[in-house]
C-alpha atoms as a PDB file:
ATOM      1  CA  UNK A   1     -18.165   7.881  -0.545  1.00  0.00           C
ATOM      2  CA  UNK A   2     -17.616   8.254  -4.267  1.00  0.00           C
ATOM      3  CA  UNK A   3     -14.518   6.274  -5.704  1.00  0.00           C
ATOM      4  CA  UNK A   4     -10.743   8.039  -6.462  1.00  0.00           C
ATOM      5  CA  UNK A   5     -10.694   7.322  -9.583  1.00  0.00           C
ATOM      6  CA  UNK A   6     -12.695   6.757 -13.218  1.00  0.00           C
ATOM      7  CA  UNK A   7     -13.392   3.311 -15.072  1.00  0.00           C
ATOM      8  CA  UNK A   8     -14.190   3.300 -19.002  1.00  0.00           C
ATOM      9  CA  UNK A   9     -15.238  -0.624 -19.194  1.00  0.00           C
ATOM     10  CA  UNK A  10     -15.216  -2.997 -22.125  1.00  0.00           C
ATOM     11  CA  UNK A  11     -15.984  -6.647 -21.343  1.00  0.00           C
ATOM     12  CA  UNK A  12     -14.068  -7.678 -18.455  1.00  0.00           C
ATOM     13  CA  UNK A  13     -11.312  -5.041 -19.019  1.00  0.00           C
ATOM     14  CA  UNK A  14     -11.139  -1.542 -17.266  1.00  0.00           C
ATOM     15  CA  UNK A  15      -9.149   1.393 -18.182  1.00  0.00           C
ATOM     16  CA  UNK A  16      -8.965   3.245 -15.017  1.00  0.00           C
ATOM     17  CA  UNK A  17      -7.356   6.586 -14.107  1.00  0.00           C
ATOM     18  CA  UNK A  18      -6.395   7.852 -10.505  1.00  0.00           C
ATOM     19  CA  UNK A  19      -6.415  11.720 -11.055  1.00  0.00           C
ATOM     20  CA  UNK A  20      -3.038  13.082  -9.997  1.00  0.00           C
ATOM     21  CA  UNK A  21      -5.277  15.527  -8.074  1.00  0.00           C
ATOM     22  CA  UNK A  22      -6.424  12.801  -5.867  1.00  0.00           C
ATOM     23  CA  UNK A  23      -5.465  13.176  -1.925  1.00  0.00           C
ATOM     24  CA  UNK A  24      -3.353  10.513  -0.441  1.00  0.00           C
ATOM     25  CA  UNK A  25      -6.359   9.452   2.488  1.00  0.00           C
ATOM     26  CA  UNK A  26      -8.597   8.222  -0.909  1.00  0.00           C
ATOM     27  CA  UNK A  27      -6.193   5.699  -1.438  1.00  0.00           C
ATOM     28  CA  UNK A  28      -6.935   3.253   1.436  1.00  0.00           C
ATOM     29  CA  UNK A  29      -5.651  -0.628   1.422  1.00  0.00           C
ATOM     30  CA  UNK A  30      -8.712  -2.627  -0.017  1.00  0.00           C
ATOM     31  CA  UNK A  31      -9.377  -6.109  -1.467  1.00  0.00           C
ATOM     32  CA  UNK A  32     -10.889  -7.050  -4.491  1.00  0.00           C
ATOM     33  CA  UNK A  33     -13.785  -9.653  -5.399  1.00  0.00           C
ATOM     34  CA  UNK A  34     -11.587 -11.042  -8.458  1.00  0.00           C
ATOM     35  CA  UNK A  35      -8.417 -12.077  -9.443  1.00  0.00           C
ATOM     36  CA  UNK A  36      -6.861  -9.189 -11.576  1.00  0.00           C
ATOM     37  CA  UNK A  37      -4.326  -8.487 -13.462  1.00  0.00           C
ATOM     38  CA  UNK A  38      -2.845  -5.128 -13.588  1.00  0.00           C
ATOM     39  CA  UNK A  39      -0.843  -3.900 -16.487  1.00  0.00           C
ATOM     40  CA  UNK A  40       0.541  -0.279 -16.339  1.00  0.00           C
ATOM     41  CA  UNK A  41      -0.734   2.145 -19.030  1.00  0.00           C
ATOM     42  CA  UNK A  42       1.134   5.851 -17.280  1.00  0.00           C
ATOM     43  CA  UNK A  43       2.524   6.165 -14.109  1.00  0.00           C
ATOM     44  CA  UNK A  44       5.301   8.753 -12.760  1.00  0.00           C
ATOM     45  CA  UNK A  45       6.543   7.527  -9.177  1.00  0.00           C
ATOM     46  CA  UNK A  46       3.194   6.087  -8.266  1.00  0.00           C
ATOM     47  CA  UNK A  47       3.669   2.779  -6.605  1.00  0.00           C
ATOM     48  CA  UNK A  48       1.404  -0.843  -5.288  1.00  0.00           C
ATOM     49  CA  UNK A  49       1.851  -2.133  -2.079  1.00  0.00           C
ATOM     50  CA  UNK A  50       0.757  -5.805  -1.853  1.00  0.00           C
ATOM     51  CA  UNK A  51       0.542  -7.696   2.332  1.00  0.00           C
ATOM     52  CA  UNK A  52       3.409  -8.156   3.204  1.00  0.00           C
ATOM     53  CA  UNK A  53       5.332  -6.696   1.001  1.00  0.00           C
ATOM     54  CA  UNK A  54       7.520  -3.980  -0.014  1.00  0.00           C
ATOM     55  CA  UNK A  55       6.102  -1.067  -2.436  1.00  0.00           C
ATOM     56  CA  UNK A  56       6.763  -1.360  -5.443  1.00  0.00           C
ATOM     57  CA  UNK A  57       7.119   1.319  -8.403  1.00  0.00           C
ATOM     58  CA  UNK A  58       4.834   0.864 -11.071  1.00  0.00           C
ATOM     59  CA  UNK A  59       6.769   1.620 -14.453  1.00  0.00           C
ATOM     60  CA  UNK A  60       4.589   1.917 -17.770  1.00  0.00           C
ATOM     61  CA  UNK A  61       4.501  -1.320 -19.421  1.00  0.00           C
ATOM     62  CA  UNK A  62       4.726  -3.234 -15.708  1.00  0.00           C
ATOM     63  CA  UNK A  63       2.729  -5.736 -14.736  1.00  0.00           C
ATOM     64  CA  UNK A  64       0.992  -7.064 -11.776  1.00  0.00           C
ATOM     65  CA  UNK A  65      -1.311 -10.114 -10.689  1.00  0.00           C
ATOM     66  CA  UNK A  66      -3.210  -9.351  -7.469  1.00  0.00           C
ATOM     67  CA  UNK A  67      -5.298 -11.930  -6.321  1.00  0.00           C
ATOM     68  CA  UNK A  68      -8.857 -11.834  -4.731  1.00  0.00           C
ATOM     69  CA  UNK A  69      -9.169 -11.026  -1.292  1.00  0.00           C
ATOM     70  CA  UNK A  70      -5.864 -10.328  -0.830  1.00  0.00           C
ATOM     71  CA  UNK A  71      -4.892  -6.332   0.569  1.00  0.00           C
ATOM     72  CA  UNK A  72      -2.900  -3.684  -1.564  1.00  0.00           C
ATOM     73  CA  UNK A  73      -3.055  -0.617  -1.817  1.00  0.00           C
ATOM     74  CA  UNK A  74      -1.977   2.406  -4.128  1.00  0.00           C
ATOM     75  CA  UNK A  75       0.608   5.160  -3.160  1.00  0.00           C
ATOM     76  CA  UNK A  76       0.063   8.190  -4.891  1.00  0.00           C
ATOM     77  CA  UNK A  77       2.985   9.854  -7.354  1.00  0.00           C
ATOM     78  CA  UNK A  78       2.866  12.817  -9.988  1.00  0.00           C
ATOM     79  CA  UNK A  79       0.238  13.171 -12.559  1.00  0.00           C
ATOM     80  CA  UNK A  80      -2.056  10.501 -13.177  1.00  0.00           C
ATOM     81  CA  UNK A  81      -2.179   6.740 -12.924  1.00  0.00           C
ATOM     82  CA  UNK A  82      -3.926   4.672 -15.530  1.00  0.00           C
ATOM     83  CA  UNK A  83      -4.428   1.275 -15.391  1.00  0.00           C
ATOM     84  CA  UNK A  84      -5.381  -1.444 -17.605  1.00  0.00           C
ATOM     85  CA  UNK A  85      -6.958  -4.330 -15.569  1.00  0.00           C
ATOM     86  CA  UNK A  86      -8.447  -7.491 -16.681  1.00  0.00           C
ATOM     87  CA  UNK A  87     -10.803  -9.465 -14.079  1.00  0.00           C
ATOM     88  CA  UNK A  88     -11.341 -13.456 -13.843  1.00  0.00           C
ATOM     89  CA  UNK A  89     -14.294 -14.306 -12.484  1.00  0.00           C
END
């Protein structure tokens, strides 16, 4: 299965964008290998879901520390999402 959305990398930074195209079943709760930190770049209505918690609207400018291994997922919005997120290994 190909991945819902695009990556331009530099270092340990990715600038990734979730098409506004995308269909909601792409965006499926997951967990990562690293620590990241997610800062918001564009978003209209899109929103993260950590466990256990509430969703959460992602405003530009927001941002958000997800820790390895732990679920979340994306819920789509209008247009596209892009993301700025920084890994530590």
């Amino acid at each position: 299965m190909s991945k819902p959305y695009k990556d331009v990398l530099t270092g340990n930074v990715k600038v990734r964008t979730f098409s506004g195209d995308i269909i909601d079943e792409e965006l499926v709760w997951h967990r990562d290998a690293n620590d990241r930190l997610v800062e918001v770049i564009s978003s209209s209505g899109w929103q993260i879901q950590l466990e256990n918690e509430l969703p959460r609207v992602m405003n530009k400018g927001d941002k958000f520390w997800v820790p390895r291994d732990e679920w979340h997922r994306l819920i789509k919005g209008h247009g596209d999402l892009v993301l700025k997120i920084t890994e530590t290994i």
